[in-house]
Protein backbone atom coordinates (compact mmCIF):
# COMPACT_ATOMS: atom_id res chain seq x y z
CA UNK A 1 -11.43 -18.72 -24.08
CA UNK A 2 -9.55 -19.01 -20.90
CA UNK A 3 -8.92 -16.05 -18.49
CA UNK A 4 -5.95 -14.61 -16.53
CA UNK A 5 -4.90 -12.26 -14.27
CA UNK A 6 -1.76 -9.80 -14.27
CA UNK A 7 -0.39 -9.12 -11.08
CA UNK A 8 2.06 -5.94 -10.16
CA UNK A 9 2.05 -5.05 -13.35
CA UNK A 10 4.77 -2.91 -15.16
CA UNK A 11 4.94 0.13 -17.18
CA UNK A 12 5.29 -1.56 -20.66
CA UNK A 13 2.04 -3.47 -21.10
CA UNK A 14 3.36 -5.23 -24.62
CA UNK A 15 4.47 -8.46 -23.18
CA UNK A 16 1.65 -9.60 -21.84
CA UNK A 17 -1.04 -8.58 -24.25
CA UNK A 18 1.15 -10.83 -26.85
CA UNK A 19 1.06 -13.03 -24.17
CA UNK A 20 -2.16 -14.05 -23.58
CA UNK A 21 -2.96 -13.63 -27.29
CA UNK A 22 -0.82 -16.04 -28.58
CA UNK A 23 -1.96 -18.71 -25.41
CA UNK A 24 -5.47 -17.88 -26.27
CA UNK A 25 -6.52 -15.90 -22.85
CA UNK A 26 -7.94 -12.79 -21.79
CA UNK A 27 -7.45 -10.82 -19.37
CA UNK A 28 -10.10 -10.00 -16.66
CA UNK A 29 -8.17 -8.90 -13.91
CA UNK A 30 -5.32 -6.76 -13.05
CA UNK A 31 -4.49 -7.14 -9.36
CA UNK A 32 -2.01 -4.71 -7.59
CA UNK A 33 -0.76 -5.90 -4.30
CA UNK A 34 0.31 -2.42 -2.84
CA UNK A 35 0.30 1.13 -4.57
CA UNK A 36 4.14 0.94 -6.08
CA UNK A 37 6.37 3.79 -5.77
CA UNK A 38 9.71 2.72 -6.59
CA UNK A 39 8.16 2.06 -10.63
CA UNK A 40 5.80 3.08 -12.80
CA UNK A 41 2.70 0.49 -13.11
CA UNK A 42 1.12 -0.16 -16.16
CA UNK A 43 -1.99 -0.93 -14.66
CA UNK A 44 -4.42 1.56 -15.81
CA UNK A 45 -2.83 1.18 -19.54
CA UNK A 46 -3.27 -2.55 -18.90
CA UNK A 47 -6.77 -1.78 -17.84
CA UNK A 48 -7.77 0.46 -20.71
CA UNK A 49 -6.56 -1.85 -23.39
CA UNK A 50 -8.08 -5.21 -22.26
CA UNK A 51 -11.46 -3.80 -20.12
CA UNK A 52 -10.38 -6.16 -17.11
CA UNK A 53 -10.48 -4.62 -13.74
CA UNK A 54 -7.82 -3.12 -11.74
CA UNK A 55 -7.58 -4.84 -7.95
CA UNK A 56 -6.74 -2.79 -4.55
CA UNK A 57 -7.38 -3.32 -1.28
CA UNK A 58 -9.96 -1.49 0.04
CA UNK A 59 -7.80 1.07 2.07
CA UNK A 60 -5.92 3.06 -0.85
CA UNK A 61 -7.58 6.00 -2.92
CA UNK A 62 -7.20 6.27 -6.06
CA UNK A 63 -8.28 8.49 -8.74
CA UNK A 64 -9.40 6.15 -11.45
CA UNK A 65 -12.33 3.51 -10.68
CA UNK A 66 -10.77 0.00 -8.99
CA UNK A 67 -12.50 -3.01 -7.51
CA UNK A 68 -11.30 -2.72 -3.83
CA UNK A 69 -11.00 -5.78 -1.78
CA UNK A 70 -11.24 -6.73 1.87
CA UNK A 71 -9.01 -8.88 3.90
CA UNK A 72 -9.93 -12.98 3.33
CA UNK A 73 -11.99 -11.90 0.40
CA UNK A 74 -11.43 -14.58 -2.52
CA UNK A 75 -10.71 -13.63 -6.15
CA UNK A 76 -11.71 -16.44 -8.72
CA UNK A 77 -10.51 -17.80 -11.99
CA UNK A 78 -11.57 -20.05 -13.56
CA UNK A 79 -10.18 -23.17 -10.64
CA UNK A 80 -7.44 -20.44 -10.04
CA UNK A 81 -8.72 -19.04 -6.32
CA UNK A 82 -6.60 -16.06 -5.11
CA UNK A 83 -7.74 -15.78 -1.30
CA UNK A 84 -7.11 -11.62 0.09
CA UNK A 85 -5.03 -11.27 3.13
CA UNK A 86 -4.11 -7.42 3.93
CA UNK A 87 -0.31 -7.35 4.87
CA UNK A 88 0.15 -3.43 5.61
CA UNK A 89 3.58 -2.48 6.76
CA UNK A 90 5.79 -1.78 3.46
CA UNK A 91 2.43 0.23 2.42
CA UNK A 92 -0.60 0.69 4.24
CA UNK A 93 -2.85 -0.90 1.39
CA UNK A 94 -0.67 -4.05 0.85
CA UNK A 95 -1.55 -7.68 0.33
CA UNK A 96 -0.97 -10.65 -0.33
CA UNK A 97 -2.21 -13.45 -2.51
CA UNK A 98 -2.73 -17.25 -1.87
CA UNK A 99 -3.12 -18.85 -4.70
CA UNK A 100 -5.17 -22.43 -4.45
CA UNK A 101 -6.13 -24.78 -7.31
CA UNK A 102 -9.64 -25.47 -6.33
CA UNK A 103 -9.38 -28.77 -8.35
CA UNK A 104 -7.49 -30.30 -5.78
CA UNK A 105 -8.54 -28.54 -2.67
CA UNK A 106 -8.20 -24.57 -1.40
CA UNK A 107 -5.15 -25.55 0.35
CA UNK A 108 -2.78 -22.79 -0.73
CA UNK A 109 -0.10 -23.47 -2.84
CA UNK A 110 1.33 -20.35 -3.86
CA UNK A 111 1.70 -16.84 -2.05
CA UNK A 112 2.14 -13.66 -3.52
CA UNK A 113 3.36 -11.52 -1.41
CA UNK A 114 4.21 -8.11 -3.25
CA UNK A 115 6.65 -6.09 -1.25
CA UNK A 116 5.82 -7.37 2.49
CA UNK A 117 7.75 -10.24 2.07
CA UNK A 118 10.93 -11.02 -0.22
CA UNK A 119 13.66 -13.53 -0.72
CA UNK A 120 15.98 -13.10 1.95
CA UNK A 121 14.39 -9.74 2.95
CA UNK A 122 11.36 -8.18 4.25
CA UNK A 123 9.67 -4.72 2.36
CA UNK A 124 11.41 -1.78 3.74
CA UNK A 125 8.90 0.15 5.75
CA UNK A 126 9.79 3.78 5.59
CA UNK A 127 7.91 4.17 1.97
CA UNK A 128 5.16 5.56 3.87
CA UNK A 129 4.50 1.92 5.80
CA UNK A 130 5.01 0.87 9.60
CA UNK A 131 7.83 -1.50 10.67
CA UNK A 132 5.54 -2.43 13.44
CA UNK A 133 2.70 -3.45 11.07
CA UNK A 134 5.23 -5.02 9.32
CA UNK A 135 5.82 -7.25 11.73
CA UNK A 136 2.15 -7.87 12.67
CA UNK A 137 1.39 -8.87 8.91
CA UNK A 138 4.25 -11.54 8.77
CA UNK A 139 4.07 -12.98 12.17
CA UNK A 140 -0.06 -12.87 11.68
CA UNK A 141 -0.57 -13.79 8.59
CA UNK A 142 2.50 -14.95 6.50
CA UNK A 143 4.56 -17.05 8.99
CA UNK A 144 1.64 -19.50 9.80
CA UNK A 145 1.45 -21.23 6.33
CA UNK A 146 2.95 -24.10 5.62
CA UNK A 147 6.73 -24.80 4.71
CA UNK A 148 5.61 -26.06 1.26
CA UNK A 149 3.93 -22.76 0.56
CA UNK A 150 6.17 -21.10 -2.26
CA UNK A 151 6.42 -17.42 -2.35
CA UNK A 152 6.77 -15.28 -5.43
CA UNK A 153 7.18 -11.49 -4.50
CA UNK A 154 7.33 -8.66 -6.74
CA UNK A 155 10.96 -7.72 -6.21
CA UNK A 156 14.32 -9.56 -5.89
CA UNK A 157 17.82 -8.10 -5.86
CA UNK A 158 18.52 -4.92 -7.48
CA UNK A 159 15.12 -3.23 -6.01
CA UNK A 160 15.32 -0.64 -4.29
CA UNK A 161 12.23 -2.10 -1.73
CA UNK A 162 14.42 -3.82 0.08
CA UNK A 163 17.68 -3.58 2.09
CA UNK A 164 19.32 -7.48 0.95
CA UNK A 165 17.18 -9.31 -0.90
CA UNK A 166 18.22 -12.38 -2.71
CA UNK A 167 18.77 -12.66 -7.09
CA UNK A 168 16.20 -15.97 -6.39
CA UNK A 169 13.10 -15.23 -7.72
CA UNK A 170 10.75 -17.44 -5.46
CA UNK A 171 11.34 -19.43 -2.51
CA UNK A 172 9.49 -21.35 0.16
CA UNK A 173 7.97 -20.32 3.75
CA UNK A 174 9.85 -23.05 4.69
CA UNK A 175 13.02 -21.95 3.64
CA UNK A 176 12.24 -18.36 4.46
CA UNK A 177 11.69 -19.39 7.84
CA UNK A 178 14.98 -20.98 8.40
CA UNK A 179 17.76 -18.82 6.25
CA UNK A 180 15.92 -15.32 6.34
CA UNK A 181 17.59 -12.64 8.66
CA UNK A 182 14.61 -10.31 9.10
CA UNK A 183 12.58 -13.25 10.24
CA UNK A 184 14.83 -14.68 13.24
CA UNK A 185 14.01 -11.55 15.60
CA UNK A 186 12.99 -13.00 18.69
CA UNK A 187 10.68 -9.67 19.41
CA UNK A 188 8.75 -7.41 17.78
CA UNK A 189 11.18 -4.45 19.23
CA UNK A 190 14.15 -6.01 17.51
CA UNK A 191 13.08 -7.11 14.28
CA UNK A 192 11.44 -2.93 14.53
CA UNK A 193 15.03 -2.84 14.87
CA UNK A 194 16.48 -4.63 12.42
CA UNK A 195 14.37 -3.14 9.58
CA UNK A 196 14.85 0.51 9.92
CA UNK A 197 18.56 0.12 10.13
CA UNK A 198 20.85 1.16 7.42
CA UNK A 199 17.97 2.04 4.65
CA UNK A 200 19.16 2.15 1.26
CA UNK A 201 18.34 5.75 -0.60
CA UNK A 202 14.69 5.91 -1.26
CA UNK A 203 14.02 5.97 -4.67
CA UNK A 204 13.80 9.36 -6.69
CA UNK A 205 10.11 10.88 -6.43
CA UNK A 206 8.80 7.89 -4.85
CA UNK A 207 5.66 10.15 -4.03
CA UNK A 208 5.09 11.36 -7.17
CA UNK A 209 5.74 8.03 -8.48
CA UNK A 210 2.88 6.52 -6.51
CA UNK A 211 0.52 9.54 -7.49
CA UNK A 212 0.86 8.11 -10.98
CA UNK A 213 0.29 5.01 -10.17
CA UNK A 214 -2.85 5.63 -8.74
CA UNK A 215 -3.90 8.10 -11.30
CA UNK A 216 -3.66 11.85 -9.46
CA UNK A 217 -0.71 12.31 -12.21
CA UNK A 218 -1.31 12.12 -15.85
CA UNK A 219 1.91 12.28 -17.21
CA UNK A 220 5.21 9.79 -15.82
CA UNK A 221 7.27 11.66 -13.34
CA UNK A 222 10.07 9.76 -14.26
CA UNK A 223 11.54 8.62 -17.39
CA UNK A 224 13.00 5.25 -16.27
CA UNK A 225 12.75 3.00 -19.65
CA UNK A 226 16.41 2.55 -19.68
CA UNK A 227 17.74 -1.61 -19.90
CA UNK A 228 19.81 -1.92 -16.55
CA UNK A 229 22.10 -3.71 -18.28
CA UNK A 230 22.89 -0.71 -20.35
CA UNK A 231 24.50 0.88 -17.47
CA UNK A 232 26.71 -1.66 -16.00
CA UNK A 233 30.39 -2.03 -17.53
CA UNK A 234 32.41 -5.50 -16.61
CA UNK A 235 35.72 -5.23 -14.78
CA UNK A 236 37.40 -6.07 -17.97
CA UNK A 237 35.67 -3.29 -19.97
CA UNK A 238 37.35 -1.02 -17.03
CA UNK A 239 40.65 -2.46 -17.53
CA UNK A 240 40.15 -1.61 -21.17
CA UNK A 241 39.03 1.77 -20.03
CA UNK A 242 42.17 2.60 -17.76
CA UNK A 243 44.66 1.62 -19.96
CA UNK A 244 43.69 3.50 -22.42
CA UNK A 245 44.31 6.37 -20.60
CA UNK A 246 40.53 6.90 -19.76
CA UNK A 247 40.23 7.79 -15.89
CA UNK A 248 36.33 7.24 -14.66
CA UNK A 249 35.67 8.83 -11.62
CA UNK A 250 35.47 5.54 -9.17
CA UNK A 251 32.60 5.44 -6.38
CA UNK A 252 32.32 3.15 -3.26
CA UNK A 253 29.32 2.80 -2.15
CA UNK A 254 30.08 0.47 0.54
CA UNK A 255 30.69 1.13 4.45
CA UNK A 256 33.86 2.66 6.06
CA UNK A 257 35.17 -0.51 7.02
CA UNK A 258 35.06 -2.30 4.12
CA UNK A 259 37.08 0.61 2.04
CA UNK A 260 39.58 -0.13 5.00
CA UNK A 261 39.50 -3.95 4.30
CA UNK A 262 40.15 -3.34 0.64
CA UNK A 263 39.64 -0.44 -1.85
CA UNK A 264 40.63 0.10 -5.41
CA UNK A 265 40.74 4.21 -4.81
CA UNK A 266 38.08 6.71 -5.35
CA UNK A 267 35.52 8.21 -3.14
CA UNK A 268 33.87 6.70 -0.82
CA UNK A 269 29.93 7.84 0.18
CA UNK A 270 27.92 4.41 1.71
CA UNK A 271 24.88 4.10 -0.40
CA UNK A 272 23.01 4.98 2.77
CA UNK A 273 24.56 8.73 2.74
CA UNK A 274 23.97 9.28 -1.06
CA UNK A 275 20.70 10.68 -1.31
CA UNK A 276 22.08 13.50 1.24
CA UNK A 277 25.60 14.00 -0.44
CA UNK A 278 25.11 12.92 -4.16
CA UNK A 279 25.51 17.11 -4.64
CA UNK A 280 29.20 16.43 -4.63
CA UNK A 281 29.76 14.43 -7.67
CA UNK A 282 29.94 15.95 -10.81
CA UNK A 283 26.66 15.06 -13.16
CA UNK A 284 28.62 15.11 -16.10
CA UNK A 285 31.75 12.84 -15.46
CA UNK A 286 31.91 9.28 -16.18
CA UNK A 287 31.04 7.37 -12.98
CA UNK A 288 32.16 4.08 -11.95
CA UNK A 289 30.12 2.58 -9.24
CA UNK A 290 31.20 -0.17 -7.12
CA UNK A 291 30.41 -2.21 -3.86
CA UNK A 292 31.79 -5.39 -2.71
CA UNK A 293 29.37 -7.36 -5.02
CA UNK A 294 27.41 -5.71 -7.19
CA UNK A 295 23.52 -5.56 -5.31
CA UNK A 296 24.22 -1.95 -3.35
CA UNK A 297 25.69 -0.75 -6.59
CA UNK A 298 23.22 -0.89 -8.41
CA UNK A 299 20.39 1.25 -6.89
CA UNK A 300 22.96 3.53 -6.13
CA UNK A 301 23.30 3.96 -9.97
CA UNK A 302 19.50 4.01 -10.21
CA UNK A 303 19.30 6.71 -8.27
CA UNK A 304 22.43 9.02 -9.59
CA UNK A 305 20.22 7.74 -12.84
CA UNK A 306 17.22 9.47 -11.80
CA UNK A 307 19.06 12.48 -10.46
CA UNK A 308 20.73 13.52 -13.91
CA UNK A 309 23.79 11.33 -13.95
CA UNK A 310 23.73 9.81 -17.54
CA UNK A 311 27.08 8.56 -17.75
CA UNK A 312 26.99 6.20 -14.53
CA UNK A 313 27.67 2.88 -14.40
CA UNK A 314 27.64 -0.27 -11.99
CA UNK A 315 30.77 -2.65 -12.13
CA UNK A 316 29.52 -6.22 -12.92
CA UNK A 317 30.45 -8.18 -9.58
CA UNK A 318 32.07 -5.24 -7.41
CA UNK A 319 35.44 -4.99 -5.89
CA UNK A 320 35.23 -9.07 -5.33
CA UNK A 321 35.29 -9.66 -9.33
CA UNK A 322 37.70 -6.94 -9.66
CA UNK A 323 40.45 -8.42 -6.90
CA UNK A 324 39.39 -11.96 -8.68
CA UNK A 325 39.53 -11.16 -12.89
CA UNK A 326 41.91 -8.14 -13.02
CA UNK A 327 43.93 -7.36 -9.66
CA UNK A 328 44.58 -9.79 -6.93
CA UNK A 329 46.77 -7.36 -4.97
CA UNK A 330 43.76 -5.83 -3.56
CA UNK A 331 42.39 -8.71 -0.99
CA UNK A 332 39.17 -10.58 -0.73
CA UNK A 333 36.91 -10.31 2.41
């Protein structure tokens, strides 16, 4: 029987038990490549149905037993070798994996690189990390490989572990290199800079969150098993809505300047204010979140989520798809 590993994985363990039953694998190793606080690992449920071990580097405690690893240690499967490199900065314990196909050579191929480095973005530090270990980790360690190298991290838009990370999935160092902000600082001092600037809300009980996920909680602190999807609403569903005779309370979540650009009304609180001034919104009204596309949006509705706010939504394609599908008095920018 052939083995496999999960990596980062998530709260509902389902998938890939039917997974690797129906491909005829088992599963001998659950790797984590940072202790996750924005979501609730399945890790240790992963771990107890299957008997594979759970992976950390060597730095985090935990309160369940883990196989901790060191930086350059290698991980082996089968011809599947995933070589350790610690990448602290997002979290102190965080790494990242290159994968090599020892069939062909241990020239990586692959890089998994959790929440240190995303699509268009870089982990947001202030999770308990260090912007300037940030920094050390990617120019060190990450920005050396090869252009070929593709990169899947944990995340892409809509997490909150980020501040503008791209909907793409995986990418290249190459192209990383070339078209990613965060990694054209010229100094260490600006892209320190650069990363603590204009932090999205950090996500509701992101400590106790992380105490669950590394066992000092029994029970979820959180009950996040809601579909996104399920609270987003299209700008014709709004129409609908409106003239009806329905009025949603409408939130921008975007800066000042843009809600002078162009605003469809309601109140305006940037997504960086929220978690201060959320207090002012009414819990139970209907909420109608909106940016200028969608991404900031969204984990603002996470959070009001979290907070209590069960009949919040995010409109599908912000204030762009609005001017665009339903009213093109209100401009484009």
């Amino acid at each position: 029987m052939q083995v496999c590993a999960v990596i980062d994985s998530q709260h509902d363990i389902e998938p890939y038990v039917a997974y690797a039953a129906d491909h005829g694998m088992r599963i001998t190793h659950i790797i984590e490549t940072h202790s996750q606080a924005d979501h609730l690992s399945g890790a240790q449920r992963l771990a107890a149905a299957t008997g594979a071990s759970v992976y950390f580097h060597e730095s985090v405690s935990a309160a369940f037993p883990v196989r901790r690893v060191k930086d350059g240690e290698d991980i082996r499967l089968g011809n599947v070798l995933f070589k350790v490199l610690h990448t602290p900065g997002h979290t102190p314990d965080s790494i990242t994996l290159l994968v090599s196909d020892t069939a062909r050579g241990r020239e990586p191929w692959h890089a998994l690189t959790g929440d240190t480095l995303f699509v268009g973005d870089t982990g947001r530090p202030d999770l308990d990390g260090d912007a300037g270990l940030l920094y050390d980790s990617i120019w060190g360690k990450l920005l050396p490989l090869g252009d070929g190298v593709e990169i899947y991290p944990a995340h892409f838009a809509g997490s909150s572990c980020g501040k503008s990370m791209s909907p793409k999935p995986s990418s290249t160092m190459g192209y990383e290199r070339r078209f990613n902000d965060s990694l054209r600082a010229k100094s260490k001092k600006e892209f320190v800079d650069l990363v603590t600037a204009d932090l999205p809300v950090q996500p509701p009980l992101f400590q106790k969150v992380r105490q669950y996920n590394l066992g000092f909680l029994k029970e979820p602190p959180i009950g996040k098993t809601y579909d996104m999807n399920s609270l987003e609403i299209s700008p014709e569903k709004l129409k609908e809505k409106m003239d009806r005779g329905e009025k949603p309370f409408l939130l921008d979540v975007r800066e000042d300047f843009e809600y002078r650009l162009a605003n469809m009304g309601g109140q305006l609180i940037p997504l960086g204010e929220l978690s201060k001034r959320y207090g002012e919104l009414n819990a139970e009204a209907e909420i109608v979140v909106h940016c200028h596309h969608g991404g900031r949006s969204r984990k603002a509705v996470s959070f009001l989520y979290e907070k209590g706010f069960r009949n919040v939504k995010n409109l599908i394609g912000g204030i762009d798809a609005w001017s665009v599908k339903i009213d093109p008095k209100v401009p484009r920018y």
